[in-house]
C-alpha atoms as a PDB file:
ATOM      1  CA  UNK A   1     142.983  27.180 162.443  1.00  0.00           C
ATOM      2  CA  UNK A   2     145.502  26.883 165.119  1.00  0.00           C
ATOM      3  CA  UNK A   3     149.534  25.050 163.819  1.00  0.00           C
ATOM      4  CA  UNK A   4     149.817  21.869 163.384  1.00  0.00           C
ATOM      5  CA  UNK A   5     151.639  20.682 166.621  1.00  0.00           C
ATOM      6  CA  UNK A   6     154.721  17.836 167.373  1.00  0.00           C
ATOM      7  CA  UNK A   7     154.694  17.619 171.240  1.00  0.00           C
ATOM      8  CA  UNK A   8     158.113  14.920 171.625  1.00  0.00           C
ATOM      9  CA  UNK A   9     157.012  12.708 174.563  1.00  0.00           C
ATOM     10  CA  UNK A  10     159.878  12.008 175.709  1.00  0.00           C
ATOM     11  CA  UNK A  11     163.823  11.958 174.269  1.00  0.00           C
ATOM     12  CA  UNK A  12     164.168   9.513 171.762  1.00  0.00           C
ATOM     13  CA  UNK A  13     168.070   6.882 172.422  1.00  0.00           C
ATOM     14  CA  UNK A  14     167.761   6.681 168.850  1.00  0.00           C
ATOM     15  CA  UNK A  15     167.586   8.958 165.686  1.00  0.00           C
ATOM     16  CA  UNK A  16     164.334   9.469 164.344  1.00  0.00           C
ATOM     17  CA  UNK A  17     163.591  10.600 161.042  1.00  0.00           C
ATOM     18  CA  UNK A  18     161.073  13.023 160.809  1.00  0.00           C
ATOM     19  CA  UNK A  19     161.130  13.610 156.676  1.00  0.00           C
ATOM     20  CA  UNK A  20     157.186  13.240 156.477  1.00  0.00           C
ATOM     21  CA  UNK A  21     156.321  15.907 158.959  1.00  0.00           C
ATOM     22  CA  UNK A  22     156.115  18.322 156.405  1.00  0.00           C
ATOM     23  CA  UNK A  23     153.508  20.345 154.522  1.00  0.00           C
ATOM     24  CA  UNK A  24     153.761  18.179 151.462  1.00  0.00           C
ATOM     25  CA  UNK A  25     153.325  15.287 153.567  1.00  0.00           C
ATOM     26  CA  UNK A  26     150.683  16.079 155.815  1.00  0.00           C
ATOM     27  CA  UNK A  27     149.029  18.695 153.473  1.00  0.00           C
ATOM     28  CA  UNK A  28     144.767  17.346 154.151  1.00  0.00           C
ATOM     29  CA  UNK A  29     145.023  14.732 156.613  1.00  0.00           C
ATOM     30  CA  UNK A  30     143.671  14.849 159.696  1.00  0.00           C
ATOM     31  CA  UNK A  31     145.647  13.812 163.210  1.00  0.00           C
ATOM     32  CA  UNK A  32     143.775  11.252 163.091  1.00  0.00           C
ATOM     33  CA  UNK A  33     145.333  10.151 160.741  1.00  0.00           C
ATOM     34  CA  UNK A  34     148.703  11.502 160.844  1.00  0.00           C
ATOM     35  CA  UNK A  35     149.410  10.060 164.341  1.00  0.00           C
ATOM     36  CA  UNK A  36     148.575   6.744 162.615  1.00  0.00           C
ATOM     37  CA  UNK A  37     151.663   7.271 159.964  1.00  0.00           C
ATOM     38  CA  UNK A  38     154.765   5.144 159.542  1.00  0.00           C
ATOM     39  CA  UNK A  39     157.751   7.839 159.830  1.00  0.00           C
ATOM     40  CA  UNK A  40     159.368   5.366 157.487  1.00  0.00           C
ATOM     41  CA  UNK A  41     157.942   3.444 153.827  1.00  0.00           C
ATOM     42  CA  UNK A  42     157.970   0.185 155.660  1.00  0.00           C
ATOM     43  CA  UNK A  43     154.603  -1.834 157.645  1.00  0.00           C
ATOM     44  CA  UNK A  44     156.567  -2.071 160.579  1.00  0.00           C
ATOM     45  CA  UNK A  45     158.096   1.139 161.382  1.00  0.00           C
ATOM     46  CA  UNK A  46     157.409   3.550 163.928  1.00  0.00           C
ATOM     47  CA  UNK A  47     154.421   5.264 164.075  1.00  0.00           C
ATOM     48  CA  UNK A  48     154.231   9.268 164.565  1.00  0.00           C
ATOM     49  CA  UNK A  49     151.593   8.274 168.113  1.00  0.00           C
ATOM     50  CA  UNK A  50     155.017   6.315 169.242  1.00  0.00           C
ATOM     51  CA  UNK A  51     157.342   9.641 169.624  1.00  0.00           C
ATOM     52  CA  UNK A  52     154.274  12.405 169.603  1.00  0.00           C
ATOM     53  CA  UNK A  53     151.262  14.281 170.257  1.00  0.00           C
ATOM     54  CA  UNK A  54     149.461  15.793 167.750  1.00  0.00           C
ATOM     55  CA  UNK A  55     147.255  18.435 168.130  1.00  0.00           C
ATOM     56  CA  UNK A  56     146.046  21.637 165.523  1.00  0.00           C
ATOM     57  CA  UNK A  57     144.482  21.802 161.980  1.00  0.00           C
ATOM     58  CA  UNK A  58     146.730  24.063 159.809  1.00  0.00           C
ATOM     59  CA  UNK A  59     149.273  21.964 157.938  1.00  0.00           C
ATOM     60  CA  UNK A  60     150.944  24.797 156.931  1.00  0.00           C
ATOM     61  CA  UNK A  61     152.211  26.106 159.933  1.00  0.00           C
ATOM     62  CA  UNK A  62     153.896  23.337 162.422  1.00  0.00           C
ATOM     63  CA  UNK A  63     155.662  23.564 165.057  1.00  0.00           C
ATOM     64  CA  UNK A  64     157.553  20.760 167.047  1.00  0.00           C
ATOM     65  CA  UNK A  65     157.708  21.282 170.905  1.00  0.00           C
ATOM     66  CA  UNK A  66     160.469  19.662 173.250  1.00  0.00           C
ATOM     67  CA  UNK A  67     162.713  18.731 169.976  1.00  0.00           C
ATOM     68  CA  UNK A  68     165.796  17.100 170.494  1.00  0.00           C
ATOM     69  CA  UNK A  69     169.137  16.437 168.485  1.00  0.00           C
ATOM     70  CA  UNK A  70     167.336  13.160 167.795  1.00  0.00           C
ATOM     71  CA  UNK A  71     164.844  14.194 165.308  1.00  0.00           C
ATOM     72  CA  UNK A  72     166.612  14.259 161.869  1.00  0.00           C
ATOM     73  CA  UNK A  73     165.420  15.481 158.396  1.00  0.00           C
ATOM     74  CA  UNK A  74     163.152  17.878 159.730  1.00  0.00           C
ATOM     75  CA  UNK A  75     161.388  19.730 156.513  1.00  0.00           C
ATOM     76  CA  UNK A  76     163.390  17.632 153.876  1.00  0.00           C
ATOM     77  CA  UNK A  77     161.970  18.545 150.537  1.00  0.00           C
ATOM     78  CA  UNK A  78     159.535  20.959 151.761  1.00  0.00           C
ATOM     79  CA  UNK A  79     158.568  23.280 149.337  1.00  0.00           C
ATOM     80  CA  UNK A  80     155.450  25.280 151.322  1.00  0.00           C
ATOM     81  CA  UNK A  81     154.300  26.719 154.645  1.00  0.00           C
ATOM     82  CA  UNK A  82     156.477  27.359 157.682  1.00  0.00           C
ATOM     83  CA  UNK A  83     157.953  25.205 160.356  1.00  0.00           C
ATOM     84  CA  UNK A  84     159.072  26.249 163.880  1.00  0.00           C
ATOM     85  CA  UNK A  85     160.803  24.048 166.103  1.00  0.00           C
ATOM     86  CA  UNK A  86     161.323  25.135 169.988  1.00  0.00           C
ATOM     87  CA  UNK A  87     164.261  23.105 170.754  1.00  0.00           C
ATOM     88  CA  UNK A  88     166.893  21.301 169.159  1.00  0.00           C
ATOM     89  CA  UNK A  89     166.893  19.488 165.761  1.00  0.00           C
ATOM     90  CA  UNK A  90     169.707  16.389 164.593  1.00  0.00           C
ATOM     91  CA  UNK A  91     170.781  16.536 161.350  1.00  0.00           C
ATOM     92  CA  UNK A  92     169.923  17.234 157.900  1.00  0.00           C
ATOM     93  CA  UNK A  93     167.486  20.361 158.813  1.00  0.00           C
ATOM     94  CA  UNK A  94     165.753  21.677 155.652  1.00  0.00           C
ATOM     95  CA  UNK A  95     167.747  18.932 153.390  1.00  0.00           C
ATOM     96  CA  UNK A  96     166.839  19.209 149.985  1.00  0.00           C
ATOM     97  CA  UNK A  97     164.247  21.828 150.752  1.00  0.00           C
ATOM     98  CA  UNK A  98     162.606  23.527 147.648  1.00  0.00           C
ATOM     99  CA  UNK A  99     160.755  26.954 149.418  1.00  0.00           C
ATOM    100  CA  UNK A 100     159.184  27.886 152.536  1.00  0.00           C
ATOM    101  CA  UNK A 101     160.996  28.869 155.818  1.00  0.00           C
ATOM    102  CA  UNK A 102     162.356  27.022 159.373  1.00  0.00           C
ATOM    103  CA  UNK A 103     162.954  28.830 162.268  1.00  0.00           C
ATOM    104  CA  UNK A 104     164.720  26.513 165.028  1.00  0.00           C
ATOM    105  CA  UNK A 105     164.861  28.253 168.474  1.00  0.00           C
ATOM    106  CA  UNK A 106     167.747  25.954 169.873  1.00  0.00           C
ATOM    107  CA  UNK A 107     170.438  24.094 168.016  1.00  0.00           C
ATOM    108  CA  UNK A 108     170.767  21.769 164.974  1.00  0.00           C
ATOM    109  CA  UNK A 109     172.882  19.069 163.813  1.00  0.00           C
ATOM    110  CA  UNK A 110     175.280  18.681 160.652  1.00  0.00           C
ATOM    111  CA  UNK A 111     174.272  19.258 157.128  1.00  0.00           C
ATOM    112  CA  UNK A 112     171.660  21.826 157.314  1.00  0.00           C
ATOM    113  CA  UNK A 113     170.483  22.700 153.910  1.00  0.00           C
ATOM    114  CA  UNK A 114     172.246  20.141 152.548  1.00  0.00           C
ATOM    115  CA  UNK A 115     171.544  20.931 148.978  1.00  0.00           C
ATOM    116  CA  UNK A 116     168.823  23.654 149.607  1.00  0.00           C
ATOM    117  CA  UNK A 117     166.870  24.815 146.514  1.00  0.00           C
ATOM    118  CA  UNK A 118     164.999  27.888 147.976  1.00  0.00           C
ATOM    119  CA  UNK A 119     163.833  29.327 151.176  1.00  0.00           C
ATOM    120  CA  UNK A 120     164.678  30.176 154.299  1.00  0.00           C
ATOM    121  CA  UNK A 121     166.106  28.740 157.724  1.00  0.00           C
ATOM    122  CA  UNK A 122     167.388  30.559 160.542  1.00  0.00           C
ATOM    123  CA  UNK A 123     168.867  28.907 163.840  1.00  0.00           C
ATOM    124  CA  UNK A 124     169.058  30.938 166.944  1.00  0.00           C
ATOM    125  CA  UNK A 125     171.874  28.410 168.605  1.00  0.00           C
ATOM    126  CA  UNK A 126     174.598  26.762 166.908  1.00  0.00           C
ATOM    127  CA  UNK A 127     175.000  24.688 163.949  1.00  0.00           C
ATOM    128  CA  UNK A 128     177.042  21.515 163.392  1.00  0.00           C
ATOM    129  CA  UNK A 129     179.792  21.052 160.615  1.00  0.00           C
ATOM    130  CA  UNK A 130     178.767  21.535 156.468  1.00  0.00           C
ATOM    131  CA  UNK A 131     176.133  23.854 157.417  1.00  0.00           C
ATOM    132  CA  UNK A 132     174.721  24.590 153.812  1.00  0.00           C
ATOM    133  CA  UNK A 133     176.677  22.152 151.950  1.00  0.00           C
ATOM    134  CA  UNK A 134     176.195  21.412 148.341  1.00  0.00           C
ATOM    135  CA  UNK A 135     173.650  24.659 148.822  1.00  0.00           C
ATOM    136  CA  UNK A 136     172.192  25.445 145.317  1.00  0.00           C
ATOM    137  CA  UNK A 137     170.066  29.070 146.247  1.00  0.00           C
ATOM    138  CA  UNK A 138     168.420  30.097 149.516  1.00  0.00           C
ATOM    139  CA  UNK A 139     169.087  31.471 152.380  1.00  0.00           C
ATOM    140  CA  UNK A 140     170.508  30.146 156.114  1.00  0.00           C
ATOM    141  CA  UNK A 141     171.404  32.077 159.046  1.00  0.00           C
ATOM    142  CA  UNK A 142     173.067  31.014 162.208  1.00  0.00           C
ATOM    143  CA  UNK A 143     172.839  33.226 165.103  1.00  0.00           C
ATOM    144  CA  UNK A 144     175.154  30.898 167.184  1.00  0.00           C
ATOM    145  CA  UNK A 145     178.282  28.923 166.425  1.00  0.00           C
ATOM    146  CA  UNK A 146     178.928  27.290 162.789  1.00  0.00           C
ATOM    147  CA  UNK A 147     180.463  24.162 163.089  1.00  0.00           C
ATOM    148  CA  UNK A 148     183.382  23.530 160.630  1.00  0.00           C
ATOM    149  CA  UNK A 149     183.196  23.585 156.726  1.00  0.00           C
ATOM    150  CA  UNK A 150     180.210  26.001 156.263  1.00  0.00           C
ATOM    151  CA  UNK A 151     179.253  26.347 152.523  1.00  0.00           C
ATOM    152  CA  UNK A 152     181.179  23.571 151.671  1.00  0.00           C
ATOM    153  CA  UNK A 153     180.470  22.498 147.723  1.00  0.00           C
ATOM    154  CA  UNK A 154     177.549  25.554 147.693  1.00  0.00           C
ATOM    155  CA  UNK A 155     176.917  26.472 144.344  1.00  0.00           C
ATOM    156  CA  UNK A 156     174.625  29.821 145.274  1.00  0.00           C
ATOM    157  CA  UNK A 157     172.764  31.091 148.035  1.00  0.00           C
ATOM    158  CA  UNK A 158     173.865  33.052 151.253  1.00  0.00           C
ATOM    159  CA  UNK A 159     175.091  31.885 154.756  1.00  0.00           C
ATOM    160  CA  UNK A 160     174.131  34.752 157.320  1.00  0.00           C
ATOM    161  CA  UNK A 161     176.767  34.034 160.458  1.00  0.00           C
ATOM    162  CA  UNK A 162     177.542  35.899 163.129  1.00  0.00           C
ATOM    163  CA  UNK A 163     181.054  34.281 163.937  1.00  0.00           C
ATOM    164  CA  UNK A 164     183.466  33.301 162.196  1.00  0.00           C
ATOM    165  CA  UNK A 165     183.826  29.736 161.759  1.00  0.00           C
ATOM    166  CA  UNK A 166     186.357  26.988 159.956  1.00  0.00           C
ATOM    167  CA  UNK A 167     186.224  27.549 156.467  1.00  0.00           C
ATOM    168  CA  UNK A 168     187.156  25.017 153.371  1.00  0.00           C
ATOM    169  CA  UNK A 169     190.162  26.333 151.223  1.00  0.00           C
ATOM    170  CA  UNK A 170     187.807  26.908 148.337  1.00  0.00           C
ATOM    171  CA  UNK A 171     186.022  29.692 149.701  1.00  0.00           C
ATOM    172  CA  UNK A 172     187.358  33.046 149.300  1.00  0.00           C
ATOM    173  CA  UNK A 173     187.667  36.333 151.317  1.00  0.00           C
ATOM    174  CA  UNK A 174     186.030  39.249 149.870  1.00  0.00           C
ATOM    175  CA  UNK A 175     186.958  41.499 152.463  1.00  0.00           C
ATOM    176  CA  UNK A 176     184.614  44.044 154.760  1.00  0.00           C
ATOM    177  CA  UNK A 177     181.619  45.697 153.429  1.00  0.00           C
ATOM    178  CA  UNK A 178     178.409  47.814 154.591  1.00  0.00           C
ATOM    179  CA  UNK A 179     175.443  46.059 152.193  1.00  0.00           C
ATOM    180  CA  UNK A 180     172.303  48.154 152.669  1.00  0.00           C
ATOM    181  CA  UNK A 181     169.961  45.255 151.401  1.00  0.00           C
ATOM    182  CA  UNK A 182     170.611  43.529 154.436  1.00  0.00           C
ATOM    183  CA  UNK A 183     168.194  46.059 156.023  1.00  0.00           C
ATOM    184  CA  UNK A 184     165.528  45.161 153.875  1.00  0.00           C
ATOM    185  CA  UNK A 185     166.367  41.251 154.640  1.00  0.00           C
ATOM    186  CA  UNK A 186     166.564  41.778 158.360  1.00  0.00           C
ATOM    187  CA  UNK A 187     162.881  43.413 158.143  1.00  0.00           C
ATOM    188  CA  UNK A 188     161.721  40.463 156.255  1.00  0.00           C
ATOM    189  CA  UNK A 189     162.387  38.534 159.298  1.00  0.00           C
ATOM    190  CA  UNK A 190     160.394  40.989 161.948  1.00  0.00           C
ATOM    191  CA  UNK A 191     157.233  38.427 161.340  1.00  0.00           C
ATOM    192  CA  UNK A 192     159.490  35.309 162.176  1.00  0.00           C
ATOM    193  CA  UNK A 193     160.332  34.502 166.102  1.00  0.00           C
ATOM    194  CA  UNK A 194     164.002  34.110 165.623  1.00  0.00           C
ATOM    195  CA  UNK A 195     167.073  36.070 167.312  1.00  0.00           C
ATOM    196  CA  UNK A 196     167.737  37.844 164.261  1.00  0.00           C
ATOM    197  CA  UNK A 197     165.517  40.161 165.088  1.00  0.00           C
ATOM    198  CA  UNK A 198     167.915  42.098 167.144  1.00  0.00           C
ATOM    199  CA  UNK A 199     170.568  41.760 164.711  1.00  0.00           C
ATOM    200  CA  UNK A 200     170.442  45.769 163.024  1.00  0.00           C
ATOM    201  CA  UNK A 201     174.151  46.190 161.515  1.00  0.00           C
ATOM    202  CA  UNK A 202     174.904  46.044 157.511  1.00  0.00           C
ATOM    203  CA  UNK A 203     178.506  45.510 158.306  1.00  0.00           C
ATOM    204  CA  UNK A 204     180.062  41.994 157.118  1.00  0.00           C
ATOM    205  CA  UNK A 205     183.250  40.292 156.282  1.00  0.00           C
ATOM    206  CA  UNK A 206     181.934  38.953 152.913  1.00  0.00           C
ATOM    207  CA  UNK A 207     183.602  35.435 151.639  1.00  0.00           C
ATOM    208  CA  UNK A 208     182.806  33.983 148.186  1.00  0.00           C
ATOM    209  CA  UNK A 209     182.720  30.386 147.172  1.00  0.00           C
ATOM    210  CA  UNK A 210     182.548  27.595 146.905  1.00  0.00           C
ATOM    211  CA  UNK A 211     185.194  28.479 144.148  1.00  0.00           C
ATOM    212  CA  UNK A 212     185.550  24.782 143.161  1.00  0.00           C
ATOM    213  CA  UNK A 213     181.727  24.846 142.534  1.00  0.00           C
ATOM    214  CA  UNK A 214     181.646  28.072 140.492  1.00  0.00           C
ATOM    215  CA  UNK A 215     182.055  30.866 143.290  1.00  0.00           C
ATOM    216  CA  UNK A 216     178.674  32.136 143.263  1.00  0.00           C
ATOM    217  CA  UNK A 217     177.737  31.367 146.792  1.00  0.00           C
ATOM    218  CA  UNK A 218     178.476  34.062 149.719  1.00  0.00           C
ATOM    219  CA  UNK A 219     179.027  33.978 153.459  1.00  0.00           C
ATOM    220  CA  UNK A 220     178.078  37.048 154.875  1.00  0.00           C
ATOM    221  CA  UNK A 221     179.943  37.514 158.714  1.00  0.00           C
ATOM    222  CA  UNK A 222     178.231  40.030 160.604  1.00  0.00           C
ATOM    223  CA  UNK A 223     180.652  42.595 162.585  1.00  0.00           C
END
């Protein structure tokens, strides 16, 4: 079976939320009928033909080509299978997700991972602000830019950064430390298309928090 496949016809002027393109969601239909969906619980909505074509079989792998910033929710609640995305997201990437992983090859908006469960998403660009918020386990990396307020309100779970960004007064620095699991984790990723592939040092500037949600969250920094 070859993925299930998003082509964006053109750019959207409006935010489109994209919460039902998602294993769960699409988990035996055909494109057939999938192109014939509402992208929202109401008659009149868009329909998935009005934004994209469809093409593939496997529901369990999907990829979205020529994504913008103006497709929101991508894999909210999903709890199987893998998406890719080879562009841009908006906002709310992986909200609420339960398991499974997201790889975006460009940038996303705010919020992603809002209150992730479990799993694994890793952005080669930048991220907007409250990356991770209100995280409860999981894990995100960011090869690019954070925006402000990563890990804000996380309860558990790690944010993998490579710079530095804005952080909330609630979340504490742990200092510098060489963590050999990180090798293990950064092999896990070999399978994955993502630019953490070339990232091979153990080295981070560790930060705890949130500490007004019980401190058992971590950004890792890597040097």
């Amino acid at each position: 079976m070859t993925a299930l496949t998003f082509t964006l016809k053109k750019n959207p002027s409006f935010k489109v939320d994209c919460r039902k393109l998602s294993p769960d969601k699409l988990g035996g239909l055909s494109v057939t009928e999938i192109i014939k969906l509402n992208l929202l619980n109401q008659n009149n909505s868009p329909k998935v033909a009005d934004f994209f074509e469809v093409s593939g079989t496997d529901t369990e792998q999907i990829i979205f080509k020529n994504s913008t910033s103006q497709l929101d929710y991508i894999g909210y609640k999903m709890s199987r299978g893998c998406i890719t995305i080879e562009g841009d997201c908006g906002n709310f990437l992986g909200a609420n997700m339960r398991n499974g992983s997201i790889i975006c090859q460009g940038t996303a908006g705010d919020r992603v991972g809002d209150q992730l469960r479990r799993g694994l998403i890793l952005i080669d660009g930048s991220a907007g602000d409250y990356c991770g918020s209100r995280m409860i386990a999981g894990t995100i990396g960011v090869y690019g830019k954070a925006g402000n307020y990563a890990g804000f309100a996380m309860r558990r779970g790690t944010l993998l950064l490579t710079k530095l960004p804005k952080l909330h007064a609630t979340i504490q620095d742990c200092g510098t430390h060489s963590l050999p699991f990180l090798a293990l984790l950064f092999q896990s990723f070999k399978p994955l298309k993502s630019a953490f592939n070339h990232v091979k040092s153990q080295r981070v500037q560790r930060y705890a928090g949130d500490l007004a949600c019980g401190g058992n969250g971590e950004i890792l920094v890597i040097i």
